[in-house]
Protein backbone atom coordinates (compact mmCIF):
# COMPACT_ATOMS: atom_id res chain seq x y z
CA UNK A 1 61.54 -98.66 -53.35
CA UNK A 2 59.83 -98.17 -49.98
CA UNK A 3 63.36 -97.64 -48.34
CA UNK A 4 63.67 -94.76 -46.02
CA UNK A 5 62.79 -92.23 -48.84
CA UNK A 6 60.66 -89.74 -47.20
CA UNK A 7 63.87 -87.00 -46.66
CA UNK A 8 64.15 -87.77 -50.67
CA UNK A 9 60.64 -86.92 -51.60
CA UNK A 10 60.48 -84.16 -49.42
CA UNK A 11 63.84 -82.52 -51.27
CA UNK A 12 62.23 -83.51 -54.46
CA UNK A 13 58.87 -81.88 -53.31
CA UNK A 14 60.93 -78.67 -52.71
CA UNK A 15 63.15 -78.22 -55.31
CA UNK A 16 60.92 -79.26 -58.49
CA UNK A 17 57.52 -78.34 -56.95
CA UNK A 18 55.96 -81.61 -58.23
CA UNK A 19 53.03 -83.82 -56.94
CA UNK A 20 54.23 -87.56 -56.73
CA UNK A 21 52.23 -89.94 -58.36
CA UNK A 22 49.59 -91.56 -56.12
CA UNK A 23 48.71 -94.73 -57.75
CA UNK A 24 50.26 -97.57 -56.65
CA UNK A 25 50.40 -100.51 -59.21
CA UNK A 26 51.19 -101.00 -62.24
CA UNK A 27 49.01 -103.73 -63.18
CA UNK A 28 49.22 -105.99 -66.22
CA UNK A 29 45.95 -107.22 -66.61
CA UNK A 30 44.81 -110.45 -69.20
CA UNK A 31 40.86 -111.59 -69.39
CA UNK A 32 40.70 -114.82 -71.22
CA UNK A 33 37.16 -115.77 -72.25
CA UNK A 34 38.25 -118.88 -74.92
CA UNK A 35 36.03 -120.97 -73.08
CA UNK A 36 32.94 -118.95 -73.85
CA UNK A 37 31.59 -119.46 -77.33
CA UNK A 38 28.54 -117.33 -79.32
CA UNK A 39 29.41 -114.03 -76.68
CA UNK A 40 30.09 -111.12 -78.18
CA UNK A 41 33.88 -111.00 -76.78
CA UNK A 42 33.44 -107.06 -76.71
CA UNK A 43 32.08 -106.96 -72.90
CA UNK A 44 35.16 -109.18 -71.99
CA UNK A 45 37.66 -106.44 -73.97
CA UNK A 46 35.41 -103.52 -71.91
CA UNK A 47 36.50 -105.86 -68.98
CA UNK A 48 39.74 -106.25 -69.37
CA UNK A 49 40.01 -102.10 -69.82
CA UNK A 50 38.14 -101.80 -66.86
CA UNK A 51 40.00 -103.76 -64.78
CA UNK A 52 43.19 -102.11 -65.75
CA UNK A 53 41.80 -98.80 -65.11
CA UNK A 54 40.93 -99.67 -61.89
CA UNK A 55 43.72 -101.60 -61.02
CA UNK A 56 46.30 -98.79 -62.18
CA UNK A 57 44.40 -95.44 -61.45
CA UNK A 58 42.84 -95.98 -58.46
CA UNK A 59 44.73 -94.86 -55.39
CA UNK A 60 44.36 -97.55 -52.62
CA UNK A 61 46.15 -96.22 -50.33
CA UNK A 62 47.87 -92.72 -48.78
CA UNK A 63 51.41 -94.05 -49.20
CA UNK A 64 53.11 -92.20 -52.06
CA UNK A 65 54.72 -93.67 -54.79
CA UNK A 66 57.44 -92.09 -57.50
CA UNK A 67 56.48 -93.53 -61.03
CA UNK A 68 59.48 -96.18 -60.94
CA UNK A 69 58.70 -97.42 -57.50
CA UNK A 70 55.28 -98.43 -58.99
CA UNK A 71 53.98 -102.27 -57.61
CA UNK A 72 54.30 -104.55 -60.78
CA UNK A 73 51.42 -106.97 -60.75
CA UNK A 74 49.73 -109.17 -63.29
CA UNK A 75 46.17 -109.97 -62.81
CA UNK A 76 44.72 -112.90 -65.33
CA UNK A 77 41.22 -113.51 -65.46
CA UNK A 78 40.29 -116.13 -67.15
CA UNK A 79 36.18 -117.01 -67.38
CA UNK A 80 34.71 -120.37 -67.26
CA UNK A 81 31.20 -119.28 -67.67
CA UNK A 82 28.93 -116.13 -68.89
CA UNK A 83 25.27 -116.80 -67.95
CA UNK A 84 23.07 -113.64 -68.23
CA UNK A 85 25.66 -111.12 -66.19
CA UNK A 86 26.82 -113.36 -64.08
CA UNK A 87 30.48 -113.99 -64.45
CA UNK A 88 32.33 -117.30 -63.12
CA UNK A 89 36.04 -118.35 -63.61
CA UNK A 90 39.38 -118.16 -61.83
CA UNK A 91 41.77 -115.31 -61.02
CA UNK A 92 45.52 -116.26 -61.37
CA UNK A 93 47.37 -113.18 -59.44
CA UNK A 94 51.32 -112.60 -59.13
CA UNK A 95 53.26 -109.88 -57.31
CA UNK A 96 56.55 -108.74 -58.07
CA UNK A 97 59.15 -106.92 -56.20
CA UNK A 98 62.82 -105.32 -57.88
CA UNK A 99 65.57 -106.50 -55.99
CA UNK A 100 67.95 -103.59 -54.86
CA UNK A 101 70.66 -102.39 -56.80
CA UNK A 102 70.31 -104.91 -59.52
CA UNK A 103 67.50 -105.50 -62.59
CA UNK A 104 66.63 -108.34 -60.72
CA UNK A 105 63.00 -109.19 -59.67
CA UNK A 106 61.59 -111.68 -57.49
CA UNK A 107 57.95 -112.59 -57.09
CA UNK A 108 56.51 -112.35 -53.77
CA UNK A 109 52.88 -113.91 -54.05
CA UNK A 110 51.95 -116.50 -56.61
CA UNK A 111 48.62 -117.88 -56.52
CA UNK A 112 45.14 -119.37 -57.92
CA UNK A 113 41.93 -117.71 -56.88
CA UNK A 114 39.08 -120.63 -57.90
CA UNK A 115 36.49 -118.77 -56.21
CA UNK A 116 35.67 -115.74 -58.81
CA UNK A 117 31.92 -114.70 -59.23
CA UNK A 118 30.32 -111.29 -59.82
CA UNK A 119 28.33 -109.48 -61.92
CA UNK A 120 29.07 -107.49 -65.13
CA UNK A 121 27.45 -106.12 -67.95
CA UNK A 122 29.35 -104.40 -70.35
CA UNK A 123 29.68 -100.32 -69.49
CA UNK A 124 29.08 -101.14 -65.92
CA UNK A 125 31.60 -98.52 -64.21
CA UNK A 126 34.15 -99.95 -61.72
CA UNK A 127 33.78 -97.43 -58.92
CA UNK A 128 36.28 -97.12 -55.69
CA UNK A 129 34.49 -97.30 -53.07
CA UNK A 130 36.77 -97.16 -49.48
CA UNK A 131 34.25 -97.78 -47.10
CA UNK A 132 31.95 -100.05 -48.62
CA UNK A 133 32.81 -102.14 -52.11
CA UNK A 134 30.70 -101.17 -55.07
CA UNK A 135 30.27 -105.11 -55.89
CA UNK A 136 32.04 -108.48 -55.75
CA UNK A 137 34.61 -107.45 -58.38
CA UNK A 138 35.58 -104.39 -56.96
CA UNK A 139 35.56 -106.07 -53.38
CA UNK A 140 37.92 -108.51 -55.24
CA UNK A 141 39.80 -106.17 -56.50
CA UNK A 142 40.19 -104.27 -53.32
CA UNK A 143 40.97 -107.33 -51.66
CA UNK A 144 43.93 -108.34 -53.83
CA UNK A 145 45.07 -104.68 -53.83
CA UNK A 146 45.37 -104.26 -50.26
CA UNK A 147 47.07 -107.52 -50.08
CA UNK A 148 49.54 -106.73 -52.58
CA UNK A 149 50.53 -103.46 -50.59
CA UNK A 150 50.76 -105.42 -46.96
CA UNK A 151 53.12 -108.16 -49.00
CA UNK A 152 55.48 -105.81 -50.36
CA UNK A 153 55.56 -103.37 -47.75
CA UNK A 154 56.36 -106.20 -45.26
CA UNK A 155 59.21 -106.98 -47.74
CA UNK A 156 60.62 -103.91 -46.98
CA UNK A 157 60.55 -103.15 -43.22
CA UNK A 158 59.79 -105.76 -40.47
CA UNK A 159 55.78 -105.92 -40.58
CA UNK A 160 55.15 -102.94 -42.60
CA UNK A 161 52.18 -103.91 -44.49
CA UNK A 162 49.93 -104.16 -40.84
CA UNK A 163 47.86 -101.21 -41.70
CA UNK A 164 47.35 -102.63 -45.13
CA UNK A 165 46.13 -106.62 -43.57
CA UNK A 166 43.55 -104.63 -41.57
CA UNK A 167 42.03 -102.84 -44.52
CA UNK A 168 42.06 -106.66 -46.66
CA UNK A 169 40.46 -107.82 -42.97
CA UNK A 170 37.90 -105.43 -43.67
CA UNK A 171 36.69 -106.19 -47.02
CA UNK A 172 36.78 -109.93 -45.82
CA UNK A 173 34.28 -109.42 -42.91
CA UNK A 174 32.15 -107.01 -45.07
CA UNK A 175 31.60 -109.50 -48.11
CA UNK A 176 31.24 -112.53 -46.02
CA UNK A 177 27.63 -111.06 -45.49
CA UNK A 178 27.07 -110.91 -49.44
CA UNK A 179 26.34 -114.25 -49.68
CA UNK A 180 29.02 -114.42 -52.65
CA UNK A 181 31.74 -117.14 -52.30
CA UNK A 182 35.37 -116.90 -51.95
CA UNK A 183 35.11 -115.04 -48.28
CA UNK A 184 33.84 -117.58 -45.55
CA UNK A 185 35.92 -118.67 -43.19
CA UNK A 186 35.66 -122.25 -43.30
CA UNK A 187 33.96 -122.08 -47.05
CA UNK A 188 37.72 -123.23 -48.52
CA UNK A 189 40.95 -123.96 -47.24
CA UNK A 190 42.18 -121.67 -50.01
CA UNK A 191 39.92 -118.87 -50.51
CA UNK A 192 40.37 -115.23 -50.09
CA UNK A 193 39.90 -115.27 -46.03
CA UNK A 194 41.93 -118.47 -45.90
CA UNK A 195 44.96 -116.77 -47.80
CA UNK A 196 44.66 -113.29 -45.35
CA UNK A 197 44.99 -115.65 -42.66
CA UNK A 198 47.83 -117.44 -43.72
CA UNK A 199 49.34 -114.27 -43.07
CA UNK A 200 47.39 -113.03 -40.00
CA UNK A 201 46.50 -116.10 -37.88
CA UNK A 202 49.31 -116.43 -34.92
CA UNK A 203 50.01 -119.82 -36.14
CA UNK A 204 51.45 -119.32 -39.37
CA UNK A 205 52.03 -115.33 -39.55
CA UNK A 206 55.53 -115.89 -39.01
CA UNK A 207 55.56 -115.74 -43.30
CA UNK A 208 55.59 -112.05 -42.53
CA UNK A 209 58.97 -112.35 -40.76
CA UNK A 210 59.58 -114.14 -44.09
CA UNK A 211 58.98 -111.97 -46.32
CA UNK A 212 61.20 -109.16 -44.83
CA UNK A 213 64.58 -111.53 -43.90
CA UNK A 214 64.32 -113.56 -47.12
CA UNK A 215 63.76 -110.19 -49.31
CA UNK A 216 65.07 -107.07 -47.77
CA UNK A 217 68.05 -108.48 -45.64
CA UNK A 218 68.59 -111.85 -47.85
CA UNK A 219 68.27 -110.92 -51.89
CA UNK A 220 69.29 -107.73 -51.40
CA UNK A 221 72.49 -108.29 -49.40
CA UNK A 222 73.07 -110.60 -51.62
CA UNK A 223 73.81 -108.06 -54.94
CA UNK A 224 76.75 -106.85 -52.63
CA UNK A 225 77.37 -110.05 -50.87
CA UNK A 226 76.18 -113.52 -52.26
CA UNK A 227 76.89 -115.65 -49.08
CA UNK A 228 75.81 -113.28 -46.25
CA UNK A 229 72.35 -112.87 -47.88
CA UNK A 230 71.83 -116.50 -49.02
CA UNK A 231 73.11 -117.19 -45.11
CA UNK A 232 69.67 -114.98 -44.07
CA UNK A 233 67.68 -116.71 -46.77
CA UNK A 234 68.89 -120.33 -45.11
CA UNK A 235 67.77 -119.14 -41.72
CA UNK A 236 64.40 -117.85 -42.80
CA UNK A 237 63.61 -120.82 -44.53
CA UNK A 238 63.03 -122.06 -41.10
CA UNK A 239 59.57 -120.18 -40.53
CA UNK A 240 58.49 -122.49 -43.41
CA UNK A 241 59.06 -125.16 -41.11
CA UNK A 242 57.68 -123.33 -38.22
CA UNK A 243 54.09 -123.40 -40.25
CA UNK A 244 54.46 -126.87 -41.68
CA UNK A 245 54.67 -128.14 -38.35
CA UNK A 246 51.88 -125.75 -36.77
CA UNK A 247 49.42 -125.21 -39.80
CA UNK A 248 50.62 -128.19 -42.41
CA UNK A 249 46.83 -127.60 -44.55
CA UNK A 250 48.21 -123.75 -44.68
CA UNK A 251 47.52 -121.83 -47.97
CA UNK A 252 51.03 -120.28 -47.05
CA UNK A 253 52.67 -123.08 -47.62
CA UNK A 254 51.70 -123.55 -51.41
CA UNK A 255 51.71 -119.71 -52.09
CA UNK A 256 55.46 -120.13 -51.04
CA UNK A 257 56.09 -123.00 -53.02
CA UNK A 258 54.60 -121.74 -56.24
CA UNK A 259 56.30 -118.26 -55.78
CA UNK A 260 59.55 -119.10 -54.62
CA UNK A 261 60.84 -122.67 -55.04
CA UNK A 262 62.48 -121.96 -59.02
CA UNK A 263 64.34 -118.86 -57.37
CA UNK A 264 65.67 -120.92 -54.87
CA UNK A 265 67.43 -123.42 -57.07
CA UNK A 266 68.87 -120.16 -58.66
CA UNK A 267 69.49 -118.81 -55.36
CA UNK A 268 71.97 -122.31 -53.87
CA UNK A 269 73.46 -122.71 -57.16
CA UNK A 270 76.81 -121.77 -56.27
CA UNK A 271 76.20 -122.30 -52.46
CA UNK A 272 78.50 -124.83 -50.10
CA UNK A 273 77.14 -128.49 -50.32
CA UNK A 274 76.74 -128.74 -46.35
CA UNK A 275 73.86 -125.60 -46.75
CA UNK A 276 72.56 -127.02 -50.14
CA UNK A 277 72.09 -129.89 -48.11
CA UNK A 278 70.10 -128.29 -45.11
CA UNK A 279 67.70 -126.48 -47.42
CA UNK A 280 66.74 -129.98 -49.25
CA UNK A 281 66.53 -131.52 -45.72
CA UNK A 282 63.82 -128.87 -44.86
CA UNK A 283 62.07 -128.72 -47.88
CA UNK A 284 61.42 -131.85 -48.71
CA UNK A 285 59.35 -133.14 -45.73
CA UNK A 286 57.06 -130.12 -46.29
CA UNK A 287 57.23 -130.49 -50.18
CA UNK A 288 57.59 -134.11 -50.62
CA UNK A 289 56.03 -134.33 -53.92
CA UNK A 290 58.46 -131.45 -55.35
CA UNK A 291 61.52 -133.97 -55.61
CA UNK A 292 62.38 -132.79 -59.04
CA UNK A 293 62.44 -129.12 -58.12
CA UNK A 294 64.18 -130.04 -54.92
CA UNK A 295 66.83 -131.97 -56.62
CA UNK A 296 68.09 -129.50 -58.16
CA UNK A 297 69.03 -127.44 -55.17
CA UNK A 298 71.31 -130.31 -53.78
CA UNK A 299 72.81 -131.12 -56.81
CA UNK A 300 72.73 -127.63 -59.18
CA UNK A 301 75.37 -129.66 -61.40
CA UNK A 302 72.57 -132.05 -62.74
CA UNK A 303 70.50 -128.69 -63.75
């Protein structure tokens, strides 16, 4: 865990002489090609191995990682259409973070990417390229990578993952002169620049503050103690709020809902009914068609 462990590795370093593993993810990594019929489903096997190899030995970053503080992510591809070597489908991505002291985890980004293109022909290398994406896949790739890193890093100190935004900004501006969708700025209200600035546009970055409170100070306080860290999770519930009322077409707002609105029912199960209350009271103006999900976070008894 990214927790004030530099004195740790540096002990480590000295006393067992080791390099630390560099790589950052540990990536579980589907490609689904039912829809495509009379295709010889080897490229889309080659894919799927390429992916992962990219994905899990590629290192993204200079942040060091020990092999159990790996990022646990799932990428699923799953292709609509194969014309020539020209790739179209959807990318469903989810990002997963332990909660401390416990075998807990708790998924920080959960989210539909409709806007997948590229090229591929079977054997075609994946190459890292830091300065300049190879392609659209890798740029994809890249994209979602250095996203991953800014979310959880931001779940574990106050902003953290900065650095991290600016390298995702990057690819953004870079491949919104390829003429390949997904990275326009006003292209889609939920495509890949649309979901960066959910998270970097003054008007709805306050997720950020979010995703440290709700994670670092809330779930985690609340192995040791339940109502203290569910009280943090209750007040930064309010930045939802904050972006419903400044942003209410935000891609935030759905990324949140699909990633966190199941743990919350877990989460006020055995709260007071006054807070049970104020969470429903918040949520549901933002969320108004989620009244069966909601529900159950006033009344956990009828669960």
């Amino acid at each position: 865990m990214r927790i004030q462990i530099g004195w740790l590795v540096a002990v480590g370093i000295l006393l067992f002489g080791t390099k630390m593993h560099a790589q950052e993810f540990r990536a579980n990594v589907e490609v689904n090609s039912q829809q495509i019929e009379g295709t010889n489903r080897n490229a889309f096997e080659t894919l799927k191995e390429q992916i992962t190899t990219y994905m899990n030995e590629t290192k993204f970053s200079d942040a060091t990682f020990a092999p159990n503080e790996k990022i646990e992510c799932t990428v699923y591809l799953t292709i609509g259409e194969y014309d020539g070597d020209r790739v179209k489908g959807d990318l469903q991505l989810q990002l997963i973070r332990p909660v401390y002291n416990s075998t807990y985890t708790t998924t920080l980004f959960n989210f539909k990417d409709t806007r997948v293109e590229f090229n591929y022909r079977e054997g075609d290398p994946l190459v890292y390229n830091e300065t300049q994406p190879e392609n659209n896949l890798t740029a994809i790739l890249d994209f979602y990578a250095n996203l991953f890193l800014a979310l959880d890093f931001d779940s574990f100190s106050p902003r953290g993952g900065e650095r991290f935004y600016e390298k995702a900004q990057s690819i953004v501006q870079m491949q919104q002169s390829s003429g390949e969708i997904g990275w326009r700025t006003f292209e889609d209200t939920k495509n890949r620049s649309a979901v960066l600035n959910s998270y970097t546009d003054g008007n709805t970055s306050g997720i950020r503050n979010l995703l440290y409170n709700y994670h670092r100070k809330g779930l985690d306080e609340m192995v040791t103690s339940p109502d203290k860290g569910r009280g943090v999770i209750t007040d930064s519930l309010n930045e939802i709020k904050t972006i419903a009322d400044n942003s209410p077409m935000s891609v935030a707002l759905s990324i949140f809902r699909d990633s966190k609105l199941d743990e919350l029912v877990n989460v006020y199960s055995k709260a007071p009914d006054n807070e049970r209350n104020d969470v429903y009271n918040l949520l549901q103006p933002i969320y108004p068609t989620e009244s069966q999900r909601l529900n159950k976070i006033k009344n956990p008894e009828q669960n």
